[in-house]
N, C-alpha and C. Protein backbone atom coordinates (compact mmCIF):
# COMPACT_ATOMS: atom_id res chain seq x y z
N UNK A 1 131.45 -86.09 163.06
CA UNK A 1 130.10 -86.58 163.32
C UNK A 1 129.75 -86.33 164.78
N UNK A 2 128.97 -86.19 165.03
CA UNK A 2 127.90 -85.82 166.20
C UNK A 2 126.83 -87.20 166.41
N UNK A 3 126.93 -87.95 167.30
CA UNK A 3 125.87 -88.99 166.91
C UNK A 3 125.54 -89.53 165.65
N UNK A 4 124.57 -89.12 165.12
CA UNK A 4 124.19 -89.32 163.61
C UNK A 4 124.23 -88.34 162.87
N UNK A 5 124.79 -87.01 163.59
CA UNK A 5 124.77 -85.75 162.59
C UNK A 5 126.09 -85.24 161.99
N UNK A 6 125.84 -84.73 160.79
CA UNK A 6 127.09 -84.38 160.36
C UNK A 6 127.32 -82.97 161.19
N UNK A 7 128.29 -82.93 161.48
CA UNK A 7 129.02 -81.27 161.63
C UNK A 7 129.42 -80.57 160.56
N UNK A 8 128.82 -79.74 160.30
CA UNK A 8 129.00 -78.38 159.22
C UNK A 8 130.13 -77.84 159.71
N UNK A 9 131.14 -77.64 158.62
CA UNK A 9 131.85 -76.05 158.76
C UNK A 9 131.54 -75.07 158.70
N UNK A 10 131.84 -73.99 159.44
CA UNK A 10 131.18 -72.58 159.32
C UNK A 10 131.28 -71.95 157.63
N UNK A 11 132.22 -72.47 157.16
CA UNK A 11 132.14 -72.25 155.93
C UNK A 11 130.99 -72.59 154.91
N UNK A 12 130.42 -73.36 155.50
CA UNK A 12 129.17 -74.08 154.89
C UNK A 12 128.29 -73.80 155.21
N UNK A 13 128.18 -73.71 156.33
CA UNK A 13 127.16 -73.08 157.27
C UNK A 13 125.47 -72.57 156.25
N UNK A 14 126.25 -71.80 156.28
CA UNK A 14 124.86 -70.79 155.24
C UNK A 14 124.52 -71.31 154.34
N UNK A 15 125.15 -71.97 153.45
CA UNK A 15 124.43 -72.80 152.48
C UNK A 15 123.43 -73.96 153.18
N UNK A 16 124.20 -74.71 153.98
CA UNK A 16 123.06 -75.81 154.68
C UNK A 16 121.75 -75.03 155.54
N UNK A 17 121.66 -73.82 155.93
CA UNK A 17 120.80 -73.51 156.49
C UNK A 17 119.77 -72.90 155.67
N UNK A 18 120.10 -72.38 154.58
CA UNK A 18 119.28 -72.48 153.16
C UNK A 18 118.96 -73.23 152.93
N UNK A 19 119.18 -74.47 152.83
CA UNK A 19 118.83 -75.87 152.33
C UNK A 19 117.83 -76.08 153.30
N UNK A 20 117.99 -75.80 154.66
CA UNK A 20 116.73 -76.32 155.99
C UNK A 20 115.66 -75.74 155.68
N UNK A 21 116.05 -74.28 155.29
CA UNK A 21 114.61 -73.24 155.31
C UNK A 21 114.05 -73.23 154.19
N UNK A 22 114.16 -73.61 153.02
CA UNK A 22 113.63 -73.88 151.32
C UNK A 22 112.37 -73.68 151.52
N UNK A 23 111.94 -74.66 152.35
CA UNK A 23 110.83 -75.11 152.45
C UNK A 23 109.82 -73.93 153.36
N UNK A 24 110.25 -72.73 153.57
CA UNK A 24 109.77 -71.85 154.57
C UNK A 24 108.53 -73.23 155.34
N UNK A 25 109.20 -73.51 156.27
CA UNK A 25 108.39 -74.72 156.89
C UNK A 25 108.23 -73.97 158.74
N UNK A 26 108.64 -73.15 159.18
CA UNK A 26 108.73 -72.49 160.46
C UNK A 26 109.75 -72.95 161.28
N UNK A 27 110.21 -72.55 162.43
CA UNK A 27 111.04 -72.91 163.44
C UNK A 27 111.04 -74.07 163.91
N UNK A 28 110.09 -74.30 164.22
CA UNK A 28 109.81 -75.82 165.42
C UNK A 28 110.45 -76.92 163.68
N UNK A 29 109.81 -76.83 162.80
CA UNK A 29 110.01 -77.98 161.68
C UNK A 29 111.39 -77.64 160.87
N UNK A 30 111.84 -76.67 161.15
CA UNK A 30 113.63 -76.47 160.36
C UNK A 30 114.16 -77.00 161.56
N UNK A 31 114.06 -76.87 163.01
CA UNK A 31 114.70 -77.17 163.65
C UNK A 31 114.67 -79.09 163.24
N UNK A 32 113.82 -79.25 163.68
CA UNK A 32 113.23 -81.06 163.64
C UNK A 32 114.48 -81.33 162.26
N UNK A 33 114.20 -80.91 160.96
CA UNK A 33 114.71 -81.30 159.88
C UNK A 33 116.00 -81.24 160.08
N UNK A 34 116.81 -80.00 160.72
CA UNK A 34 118.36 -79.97 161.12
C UNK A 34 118.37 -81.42 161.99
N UNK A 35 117.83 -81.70 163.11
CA UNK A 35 118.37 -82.26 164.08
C UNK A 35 118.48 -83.95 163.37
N UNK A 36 118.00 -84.19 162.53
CA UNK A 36 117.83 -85.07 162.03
C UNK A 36 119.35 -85.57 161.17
N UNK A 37 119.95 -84.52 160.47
CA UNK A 37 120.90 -85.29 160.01
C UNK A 37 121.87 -83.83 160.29
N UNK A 38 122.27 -82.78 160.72
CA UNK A 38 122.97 -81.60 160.24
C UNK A 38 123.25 -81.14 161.94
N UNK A 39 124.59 -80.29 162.55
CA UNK A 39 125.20 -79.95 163.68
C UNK A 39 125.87 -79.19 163.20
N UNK A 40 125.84 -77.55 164.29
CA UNK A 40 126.84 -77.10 164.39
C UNK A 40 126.50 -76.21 166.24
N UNK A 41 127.57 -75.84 166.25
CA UNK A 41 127.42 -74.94 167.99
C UNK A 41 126.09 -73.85 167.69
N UNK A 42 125.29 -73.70 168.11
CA UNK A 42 124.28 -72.51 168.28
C UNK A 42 123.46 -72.66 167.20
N UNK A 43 123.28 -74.00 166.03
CA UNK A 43 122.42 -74.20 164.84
C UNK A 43 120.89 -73.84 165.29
N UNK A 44 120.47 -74.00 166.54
CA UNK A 44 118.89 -74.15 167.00
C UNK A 44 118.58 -72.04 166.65
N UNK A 45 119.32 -71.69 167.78
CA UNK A 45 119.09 -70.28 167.81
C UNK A 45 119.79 -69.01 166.57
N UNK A 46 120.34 -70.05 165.55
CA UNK A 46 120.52 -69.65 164.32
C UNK A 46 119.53 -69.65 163.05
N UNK A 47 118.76 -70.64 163.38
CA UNK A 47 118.02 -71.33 162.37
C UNK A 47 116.39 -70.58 162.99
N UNK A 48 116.33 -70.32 164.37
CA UNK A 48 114.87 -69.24 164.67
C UNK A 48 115.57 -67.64 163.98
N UNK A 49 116.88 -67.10 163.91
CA UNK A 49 117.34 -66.04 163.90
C UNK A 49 116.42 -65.64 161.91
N UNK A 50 116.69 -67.07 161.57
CA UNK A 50 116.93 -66.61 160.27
C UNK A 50 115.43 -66.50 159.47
N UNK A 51 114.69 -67.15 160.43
CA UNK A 51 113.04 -67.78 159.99
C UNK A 51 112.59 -65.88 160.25
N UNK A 52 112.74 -65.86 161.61
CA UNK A 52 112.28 -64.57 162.17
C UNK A 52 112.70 -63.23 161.40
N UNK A 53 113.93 -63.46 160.53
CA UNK A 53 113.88 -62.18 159.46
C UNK A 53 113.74 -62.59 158.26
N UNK A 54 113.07 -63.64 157.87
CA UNK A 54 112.58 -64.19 156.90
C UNK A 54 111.61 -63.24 156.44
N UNK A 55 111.36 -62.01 155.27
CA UNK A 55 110.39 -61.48 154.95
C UNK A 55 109.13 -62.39 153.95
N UNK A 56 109.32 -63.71 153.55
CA UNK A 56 108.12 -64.28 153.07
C UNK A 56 107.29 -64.75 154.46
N UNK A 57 108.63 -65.33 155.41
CA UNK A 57 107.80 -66.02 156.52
C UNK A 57 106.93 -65.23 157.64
N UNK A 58 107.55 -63.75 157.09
CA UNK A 58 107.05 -62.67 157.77
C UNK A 58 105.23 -62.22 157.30
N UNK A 59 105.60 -62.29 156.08
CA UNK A 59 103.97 -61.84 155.13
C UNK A 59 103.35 -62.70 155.69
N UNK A 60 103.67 -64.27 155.58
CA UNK A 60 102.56 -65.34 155.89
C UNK A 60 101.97 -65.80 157.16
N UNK A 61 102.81 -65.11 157.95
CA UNK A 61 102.75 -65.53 159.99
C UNK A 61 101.93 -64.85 160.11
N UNK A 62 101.54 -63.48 159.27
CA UNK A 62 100.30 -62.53 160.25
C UNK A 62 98.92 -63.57 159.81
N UNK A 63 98.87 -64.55 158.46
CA UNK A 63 97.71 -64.71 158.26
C UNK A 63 97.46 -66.24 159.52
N UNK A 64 96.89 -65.54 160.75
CA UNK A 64 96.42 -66.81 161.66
C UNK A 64 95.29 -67.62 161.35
N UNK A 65 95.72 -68.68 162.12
CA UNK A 65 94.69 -70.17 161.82
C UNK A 65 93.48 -69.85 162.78
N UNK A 66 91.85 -69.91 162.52
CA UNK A 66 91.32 -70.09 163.70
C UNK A 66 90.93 -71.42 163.56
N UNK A 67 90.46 -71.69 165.11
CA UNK A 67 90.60 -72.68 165.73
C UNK A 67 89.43 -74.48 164.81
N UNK A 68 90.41 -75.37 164.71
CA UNK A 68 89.67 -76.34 163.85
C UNK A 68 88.77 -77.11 164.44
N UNK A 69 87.64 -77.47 164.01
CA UNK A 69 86.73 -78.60 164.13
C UNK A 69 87.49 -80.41 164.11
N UNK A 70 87.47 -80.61 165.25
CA UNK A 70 88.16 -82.01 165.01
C UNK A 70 87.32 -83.10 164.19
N UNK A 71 88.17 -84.28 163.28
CA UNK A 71 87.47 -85.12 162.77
C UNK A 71 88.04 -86.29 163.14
N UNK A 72 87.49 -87.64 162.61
CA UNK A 72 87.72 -88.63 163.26
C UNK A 72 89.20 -89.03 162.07
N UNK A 73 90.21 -89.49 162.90
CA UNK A 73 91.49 -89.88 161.73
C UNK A 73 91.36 -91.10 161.68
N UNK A 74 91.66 -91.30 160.16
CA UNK A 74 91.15 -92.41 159.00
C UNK A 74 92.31 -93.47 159.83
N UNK A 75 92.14 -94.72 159.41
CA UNK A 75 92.62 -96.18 159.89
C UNK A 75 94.01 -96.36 158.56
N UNK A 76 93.72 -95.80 158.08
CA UNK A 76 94.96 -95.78 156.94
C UNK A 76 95.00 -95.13 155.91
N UNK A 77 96.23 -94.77 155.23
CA UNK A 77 96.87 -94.00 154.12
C UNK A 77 95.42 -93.99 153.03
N UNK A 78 95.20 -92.81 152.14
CA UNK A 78 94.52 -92.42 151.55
C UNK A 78 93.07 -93.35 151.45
N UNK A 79 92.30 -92.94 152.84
CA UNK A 79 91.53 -93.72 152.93
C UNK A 79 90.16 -92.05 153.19
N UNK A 80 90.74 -91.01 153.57
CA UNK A 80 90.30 -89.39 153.10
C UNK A 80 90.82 -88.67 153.00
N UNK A 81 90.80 -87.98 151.83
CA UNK A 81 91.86 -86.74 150.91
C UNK A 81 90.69 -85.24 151.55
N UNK A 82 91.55 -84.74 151.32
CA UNK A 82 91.34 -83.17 151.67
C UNK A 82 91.23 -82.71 149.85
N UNK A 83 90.15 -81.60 149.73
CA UNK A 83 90.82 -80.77 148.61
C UNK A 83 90.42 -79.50 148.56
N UNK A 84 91.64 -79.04 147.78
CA UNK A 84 91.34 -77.31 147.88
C UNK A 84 92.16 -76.88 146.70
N UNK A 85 91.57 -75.47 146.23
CA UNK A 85 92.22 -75.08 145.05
C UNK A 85 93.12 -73.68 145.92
N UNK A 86 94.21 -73.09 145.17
CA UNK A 86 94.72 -72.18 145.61
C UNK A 86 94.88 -71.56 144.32
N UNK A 87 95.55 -70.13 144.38
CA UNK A 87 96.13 -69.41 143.61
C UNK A 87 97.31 -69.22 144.08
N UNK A 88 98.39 -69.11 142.91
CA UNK A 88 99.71 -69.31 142.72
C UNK A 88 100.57 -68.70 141.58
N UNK A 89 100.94 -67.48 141.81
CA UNK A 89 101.44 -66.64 140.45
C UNK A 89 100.63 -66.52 139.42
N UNK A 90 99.13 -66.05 139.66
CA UNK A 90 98.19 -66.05 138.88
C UNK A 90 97.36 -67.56 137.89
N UNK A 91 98.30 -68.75 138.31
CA UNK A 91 97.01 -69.69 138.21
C UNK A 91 96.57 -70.58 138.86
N UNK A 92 95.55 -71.10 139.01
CA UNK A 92 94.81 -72.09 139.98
C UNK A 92 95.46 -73.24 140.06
N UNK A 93 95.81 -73.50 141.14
CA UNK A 93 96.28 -75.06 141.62
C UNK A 93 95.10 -75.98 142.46
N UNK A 94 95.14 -76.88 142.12
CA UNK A 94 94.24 -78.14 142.87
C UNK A 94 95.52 -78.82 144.06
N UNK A 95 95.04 -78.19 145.13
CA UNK A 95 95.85 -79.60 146.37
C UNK A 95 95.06 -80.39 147.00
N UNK A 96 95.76 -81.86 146.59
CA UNK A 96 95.05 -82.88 147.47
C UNK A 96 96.40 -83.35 147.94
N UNK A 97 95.14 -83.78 149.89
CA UNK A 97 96.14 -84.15 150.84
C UNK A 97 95.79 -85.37 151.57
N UNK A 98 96.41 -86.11 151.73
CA UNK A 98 96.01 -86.98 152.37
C UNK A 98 95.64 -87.17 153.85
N UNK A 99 94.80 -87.33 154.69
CA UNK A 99 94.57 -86.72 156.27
C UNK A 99 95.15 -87.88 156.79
N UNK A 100 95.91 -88.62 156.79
CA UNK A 100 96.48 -89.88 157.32
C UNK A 100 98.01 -89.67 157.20
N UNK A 101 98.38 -89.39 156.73
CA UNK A 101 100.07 -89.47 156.40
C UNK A 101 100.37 -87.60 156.16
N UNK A 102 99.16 -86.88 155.77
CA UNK A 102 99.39 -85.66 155.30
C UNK A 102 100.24 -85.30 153.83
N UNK A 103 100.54 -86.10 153.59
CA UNK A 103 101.04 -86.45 152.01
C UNK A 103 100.10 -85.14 151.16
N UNK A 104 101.56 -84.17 150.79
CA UNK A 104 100.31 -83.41 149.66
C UNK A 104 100.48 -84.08 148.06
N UNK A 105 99.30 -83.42 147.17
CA UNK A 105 99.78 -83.93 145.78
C UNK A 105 99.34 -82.03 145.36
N UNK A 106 99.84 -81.21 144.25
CA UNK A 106 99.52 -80.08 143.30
C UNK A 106 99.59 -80.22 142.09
N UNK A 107 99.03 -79.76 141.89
CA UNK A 107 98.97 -79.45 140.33
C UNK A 107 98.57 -78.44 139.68
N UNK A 108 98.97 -77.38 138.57
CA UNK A 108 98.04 -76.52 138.24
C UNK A 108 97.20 -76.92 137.34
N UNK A 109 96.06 -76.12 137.40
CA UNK A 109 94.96 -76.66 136.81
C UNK A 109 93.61 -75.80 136.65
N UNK A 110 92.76 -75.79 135.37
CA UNK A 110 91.67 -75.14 135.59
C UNK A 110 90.73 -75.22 136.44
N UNK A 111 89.44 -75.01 136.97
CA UNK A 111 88.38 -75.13 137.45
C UNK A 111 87.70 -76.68 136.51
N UNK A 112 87.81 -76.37 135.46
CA UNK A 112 87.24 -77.83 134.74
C UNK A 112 88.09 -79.49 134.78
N UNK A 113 89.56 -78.94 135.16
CA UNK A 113 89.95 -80.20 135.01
C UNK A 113 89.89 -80.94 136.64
N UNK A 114 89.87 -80.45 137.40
CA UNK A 114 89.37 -80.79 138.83
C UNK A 114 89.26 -82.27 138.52
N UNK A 115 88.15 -82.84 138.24
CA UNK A 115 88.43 -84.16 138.05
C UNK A 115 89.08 -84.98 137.71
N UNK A 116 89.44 -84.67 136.38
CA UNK A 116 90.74 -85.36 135.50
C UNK A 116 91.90 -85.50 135.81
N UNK A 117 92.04 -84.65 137.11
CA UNK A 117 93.30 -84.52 137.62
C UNK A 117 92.77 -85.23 138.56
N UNK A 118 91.98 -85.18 139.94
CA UNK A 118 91.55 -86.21 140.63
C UNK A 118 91.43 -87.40 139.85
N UNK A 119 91.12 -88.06 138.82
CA UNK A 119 91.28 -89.32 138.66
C UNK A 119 92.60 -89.56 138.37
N UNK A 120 93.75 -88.64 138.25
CA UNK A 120 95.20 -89.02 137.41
C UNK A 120 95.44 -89.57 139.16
N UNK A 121 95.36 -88.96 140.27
CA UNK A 121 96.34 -88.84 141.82
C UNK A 121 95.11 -89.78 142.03
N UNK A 122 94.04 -90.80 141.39
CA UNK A 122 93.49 -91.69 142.38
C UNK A 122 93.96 -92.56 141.71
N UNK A 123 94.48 -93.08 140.30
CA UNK A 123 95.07 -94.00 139.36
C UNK A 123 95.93 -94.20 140.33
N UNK A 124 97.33 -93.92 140.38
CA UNK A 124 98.60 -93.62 141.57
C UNK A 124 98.07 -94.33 142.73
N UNK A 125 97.06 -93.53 143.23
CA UNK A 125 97.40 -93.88 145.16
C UNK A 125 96.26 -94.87 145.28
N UNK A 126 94.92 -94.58 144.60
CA UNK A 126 93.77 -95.75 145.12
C UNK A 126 92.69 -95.12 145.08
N UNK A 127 91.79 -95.08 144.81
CA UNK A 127 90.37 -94.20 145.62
C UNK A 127 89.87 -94.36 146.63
N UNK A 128 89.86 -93.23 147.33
CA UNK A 128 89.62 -92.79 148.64
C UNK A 128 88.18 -93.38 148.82
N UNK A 129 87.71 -93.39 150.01
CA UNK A 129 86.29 -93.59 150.83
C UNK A 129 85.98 -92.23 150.78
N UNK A 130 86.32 -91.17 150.84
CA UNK A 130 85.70 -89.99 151.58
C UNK A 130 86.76 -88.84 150.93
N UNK A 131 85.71 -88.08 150.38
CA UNK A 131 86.94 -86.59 150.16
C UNK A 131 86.17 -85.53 150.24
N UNK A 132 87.08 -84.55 151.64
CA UNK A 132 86.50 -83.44 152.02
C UNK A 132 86.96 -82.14 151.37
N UNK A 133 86.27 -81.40 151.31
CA UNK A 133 87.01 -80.44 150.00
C UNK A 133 85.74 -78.66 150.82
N UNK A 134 87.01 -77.99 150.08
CA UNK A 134 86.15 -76.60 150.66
C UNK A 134 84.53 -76.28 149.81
N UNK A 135 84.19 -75.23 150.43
CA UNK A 135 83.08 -75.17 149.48
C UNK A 135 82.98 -74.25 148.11
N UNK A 136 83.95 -74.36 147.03
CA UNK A 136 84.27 -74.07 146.23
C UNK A 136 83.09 -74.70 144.80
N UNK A 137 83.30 -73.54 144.38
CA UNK A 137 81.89 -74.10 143.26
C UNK A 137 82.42 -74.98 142.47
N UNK A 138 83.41 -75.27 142.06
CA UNK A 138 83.63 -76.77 141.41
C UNK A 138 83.26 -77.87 142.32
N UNK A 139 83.52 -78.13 143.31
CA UNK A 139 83.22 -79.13 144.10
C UNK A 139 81.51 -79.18 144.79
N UNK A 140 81.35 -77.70 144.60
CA UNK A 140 79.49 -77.83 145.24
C UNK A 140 78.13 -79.28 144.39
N UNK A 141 77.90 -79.83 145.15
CA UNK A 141 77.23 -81.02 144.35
C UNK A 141 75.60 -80.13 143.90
N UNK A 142 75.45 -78.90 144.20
CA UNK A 142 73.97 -78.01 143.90
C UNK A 142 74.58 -77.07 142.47
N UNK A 143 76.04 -76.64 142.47
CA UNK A 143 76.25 -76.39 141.76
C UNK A 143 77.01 -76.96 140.20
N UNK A 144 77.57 -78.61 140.27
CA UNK A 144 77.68 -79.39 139.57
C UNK A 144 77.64 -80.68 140.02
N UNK A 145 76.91 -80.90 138.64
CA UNK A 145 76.51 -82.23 138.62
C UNK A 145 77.79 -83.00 138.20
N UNK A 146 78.77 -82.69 138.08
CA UNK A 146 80.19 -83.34 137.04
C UNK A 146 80.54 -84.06 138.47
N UNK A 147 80.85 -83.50 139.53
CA UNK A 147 81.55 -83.48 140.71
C UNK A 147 80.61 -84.53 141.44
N UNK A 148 79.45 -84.54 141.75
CA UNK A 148 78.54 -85.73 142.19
C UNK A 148 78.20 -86.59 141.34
N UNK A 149 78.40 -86.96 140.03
CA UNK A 149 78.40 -87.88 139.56
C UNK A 149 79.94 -88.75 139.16
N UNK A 150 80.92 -87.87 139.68
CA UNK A 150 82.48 -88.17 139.69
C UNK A 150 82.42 -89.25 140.88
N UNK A 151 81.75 -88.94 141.86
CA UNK A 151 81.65 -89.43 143.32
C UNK A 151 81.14 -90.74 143.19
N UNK A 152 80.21 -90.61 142.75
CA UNK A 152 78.99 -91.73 142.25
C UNK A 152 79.66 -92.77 141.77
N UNK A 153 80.37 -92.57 140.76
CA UNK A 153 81.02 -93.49 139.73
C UNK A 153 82.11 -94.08 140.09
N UNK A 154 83.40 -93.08 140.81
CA UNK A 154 84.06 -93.60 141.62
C UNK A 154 84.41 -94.31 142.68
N UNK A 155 82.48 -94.42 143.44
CA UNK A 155 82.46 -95.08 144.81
C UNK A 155 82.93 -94.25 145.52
N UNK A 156 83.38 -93.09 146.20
CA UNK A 156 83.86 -92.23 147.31
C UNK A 156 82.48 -91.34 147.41
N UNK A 157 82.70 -91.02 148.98
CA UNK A 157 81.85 -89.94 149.92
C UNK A 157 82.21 -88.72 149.43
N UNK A 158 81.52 -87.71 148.82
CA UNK A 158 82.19 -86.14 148.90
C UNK A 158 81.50 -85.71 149.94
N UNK A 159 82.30 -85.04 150.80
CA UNK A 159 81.79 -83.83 152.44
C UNK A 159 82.09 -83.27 151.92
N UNK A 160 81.29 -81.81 151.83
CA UNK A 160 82.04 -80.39 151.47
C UNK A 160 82.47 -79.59 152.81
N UNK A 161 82.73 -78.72 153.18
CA UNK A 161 83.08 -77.97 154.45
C UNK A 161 81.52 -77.31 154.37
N UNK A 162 81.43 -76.59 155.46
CA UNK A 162 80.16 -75.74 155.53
C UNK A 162 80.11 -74.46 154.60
N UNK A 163 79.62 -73.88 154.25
CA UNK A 163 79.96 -72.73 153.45
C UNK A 163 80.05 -71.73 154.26
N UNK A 164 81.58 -70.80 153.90
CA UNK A 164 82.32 -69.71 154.70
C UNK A 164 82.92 -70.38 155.99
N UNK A 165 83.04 -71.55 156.06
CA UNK A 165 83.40 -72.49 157.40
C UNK A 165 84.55 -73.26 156.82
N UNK A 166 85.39 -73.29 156.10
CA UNK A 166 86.38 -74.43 155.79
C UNK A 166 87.28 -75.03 156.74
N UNK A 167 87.25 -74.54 158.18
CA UNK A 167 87.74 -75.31 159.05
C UNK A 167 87.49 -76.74 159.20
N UNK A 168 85.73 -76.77 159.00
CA UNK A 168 85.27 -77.87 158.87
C UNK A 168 85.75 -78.96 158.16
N UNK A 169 86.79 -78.95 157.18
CA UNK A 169 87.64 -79.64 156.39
C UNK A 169 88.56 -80.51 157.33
N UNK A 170 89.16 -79.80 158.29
CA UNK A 170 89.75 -81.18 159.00
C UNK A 170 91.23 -81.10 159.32
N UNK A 171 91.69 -81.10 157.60
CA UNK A 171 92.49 -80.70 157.47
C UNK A 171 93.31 -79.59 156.93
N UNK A 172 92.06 -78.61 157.23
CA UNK A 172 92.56 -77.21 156.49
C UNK A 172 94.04 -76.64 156.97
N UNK A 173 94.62 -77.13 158.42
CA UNK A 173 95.96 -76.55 158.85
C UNK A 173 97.12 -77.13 158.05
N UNK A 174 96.97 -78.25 157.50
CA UNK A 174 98.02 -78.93 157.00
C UNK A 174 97.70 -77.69 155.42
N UNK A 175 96.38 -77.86 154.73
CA UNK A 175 96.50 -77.14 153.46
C UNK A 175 96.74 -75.74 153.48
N UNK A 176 96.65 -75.02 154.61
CA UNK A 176 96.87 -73.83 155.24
C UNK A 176 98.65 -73.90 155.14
N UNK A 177 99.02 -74.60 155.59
CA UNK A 177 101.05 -74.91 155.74
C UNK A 177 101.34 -75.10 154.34
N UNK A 178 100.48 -76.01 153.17
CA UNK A 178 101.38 -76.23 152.58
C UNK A 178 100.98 -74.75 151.31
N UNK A 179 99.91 -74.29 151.75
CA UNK A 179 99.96 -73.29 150.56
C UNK A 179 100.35 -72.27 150.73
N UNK A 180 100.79 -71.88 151.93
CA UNK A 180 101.45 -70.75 152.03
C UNK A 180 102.92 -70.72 152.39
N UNK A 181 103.36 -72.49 151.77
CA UNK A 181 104.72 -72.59 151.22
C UNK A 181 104.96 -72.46 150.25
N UNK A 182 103.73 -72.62 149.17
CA UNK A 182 104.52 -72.40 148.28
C UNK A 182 104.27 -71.06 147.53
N UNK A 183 103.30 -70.19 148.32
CA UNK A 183 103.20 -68.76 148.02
C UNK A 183 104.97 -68.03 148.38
N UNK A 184 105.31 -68.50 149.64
CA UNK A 184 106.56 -68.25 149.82
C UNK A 184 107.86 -68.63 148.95
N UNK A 185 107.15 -69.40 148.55
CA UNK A 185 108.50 -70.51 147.50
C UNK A 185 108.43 -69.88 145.48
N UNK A 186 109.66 -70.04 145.53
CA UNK A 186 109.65 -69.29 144.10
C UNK A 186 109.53 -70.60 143.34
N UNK A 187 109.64 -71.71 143.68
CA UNK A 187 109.71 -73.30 143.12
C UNK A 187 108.41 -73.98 143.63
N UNK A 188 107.40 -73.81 143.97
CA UNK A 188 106.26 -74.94 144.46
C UNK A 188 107.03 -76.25 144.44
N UNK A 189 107.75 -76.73 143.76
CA UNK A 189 107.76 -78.13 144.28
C UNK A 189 108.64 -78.24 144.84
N UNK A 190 109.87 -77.50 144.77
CA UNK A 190 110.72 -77.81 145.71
C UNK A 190 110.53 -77.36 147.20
N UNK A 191 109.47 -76.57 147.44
CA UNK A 191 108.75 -76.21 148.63
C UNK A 191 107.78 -78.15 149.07
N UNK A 192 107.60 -78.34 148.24
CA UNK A 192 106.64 -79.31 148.24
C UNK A 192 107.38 -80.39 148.88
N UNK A 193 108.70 -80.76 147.98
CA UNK A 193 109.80 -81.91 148.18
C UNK A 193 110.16 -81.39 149.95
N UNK A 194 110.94 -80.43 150.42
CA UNK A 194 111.14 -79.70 151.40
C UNK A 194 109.99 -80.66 152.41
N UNK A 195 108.65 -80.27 152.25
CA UNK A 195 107.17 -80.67 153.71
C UNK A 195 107.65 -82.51 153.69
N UNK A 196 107.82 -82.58 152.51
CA UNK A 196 107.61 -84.31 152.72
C UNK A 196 108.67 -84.76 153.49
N UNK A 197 109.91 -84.36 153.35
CA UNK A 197 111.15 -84.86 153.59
C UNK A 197 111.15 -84.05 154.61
N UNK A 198 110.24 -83.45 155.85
CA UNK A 198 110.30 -83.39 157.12
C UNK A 198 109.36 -84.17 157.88
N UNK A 199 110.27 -84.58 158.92
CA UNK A 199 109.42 -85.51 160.25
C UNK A 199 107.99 -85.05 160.22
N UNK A 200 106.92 -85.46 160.63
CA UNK A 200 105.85 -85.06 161.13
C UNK A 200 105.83 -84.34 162.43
């Protein structure tokens, strides 16, 4: 033991450093996740060695973030969700995130069930005050009425982002990290399990 960390054998080595990077989560956050419970001599500049010839982490580093619109952060846990749909081995996923804790939830899902699945992750956590979501035509309130009268009924604010502006979301960097983990990830959820079970 090392303080609170275990010491790896070199024999092990590689398997535990697989286990850090699952999550293609980047350098600064494999490191954080090692230091937390895992030691060995040179683990820091082993664990950038391995990110840096990482060919998924390679595809996804060229796509850069520009710069976000700040918003005001909520007073507590799912008090405003983020949402966004992605594509994922050819089908649509719905991610909602929480902008307080950053907590993601996925699911795959059509364009129609958008709601049904938003009411399954507001049953669970609570309904939100406020949910900011890209400007995606399921969520446009000009282009359905399902989605503003979801709002209505539920009591929550829908913000959409600006259209062609989704920075405006807030938290597009966190949905930016987690979806292009699990584009990297042959498991989405175990990419998923991986973000949670690292420090902030």
């Amino acid at each position: 033991m090392r303080g609170c960390r275990i010491i790896i054998p070199k024999s092990h080595q590689a398997e535990v450093l697989n286990q850090i990077h699952a999550g293609h989560l980047g350098i600064t956050k494999c490191r954080v996740r090692a230091r937390c419970s895992v030691y060995w001599p040179g683990i820091s500049k082993i664990i950038e060695e391995k990110i840096k010839s990482c060919t998924a982490c390679i595809k996804e580093s060229s796509n850069r973030h520009q710069p976000l619109i700040p918003t005001s952060f909520p007073e507590r846990p799912w008090e405003v969700l983020g949402l966004d749909l992605l594509k994922y081995k050819n089908s649509w996923h719905l991610l909602i995130s929480d902008y307080y804790s950053r907590y993601p939830e996925i699911d795959r899902l059509t364009y129609a069930e958008v709601i049904n699945h938003c009411k399954s992750i507001f049953s669970r956590h609570g309904i939100p005050d406020v949910v900011r979501s890209d400007d995606g035509s399921q969520f446009d309130p000009v282009k359905t009425v399902e989605f503003t009268d979801f709002a209505k009924s539920y009591g929550f604010t829908h913000v959409p982002s600006s259209p062609k502006f989704s920075q405006s979301n807030g938290l597009e960097a966190s949905m930016k990290t987690v979806k292009a983990l699990i584009k990297k990830s042959r498991d989405p959820y175990l990419a998923l399990m991986a973000y949670r079970a690292t420090p902030l």
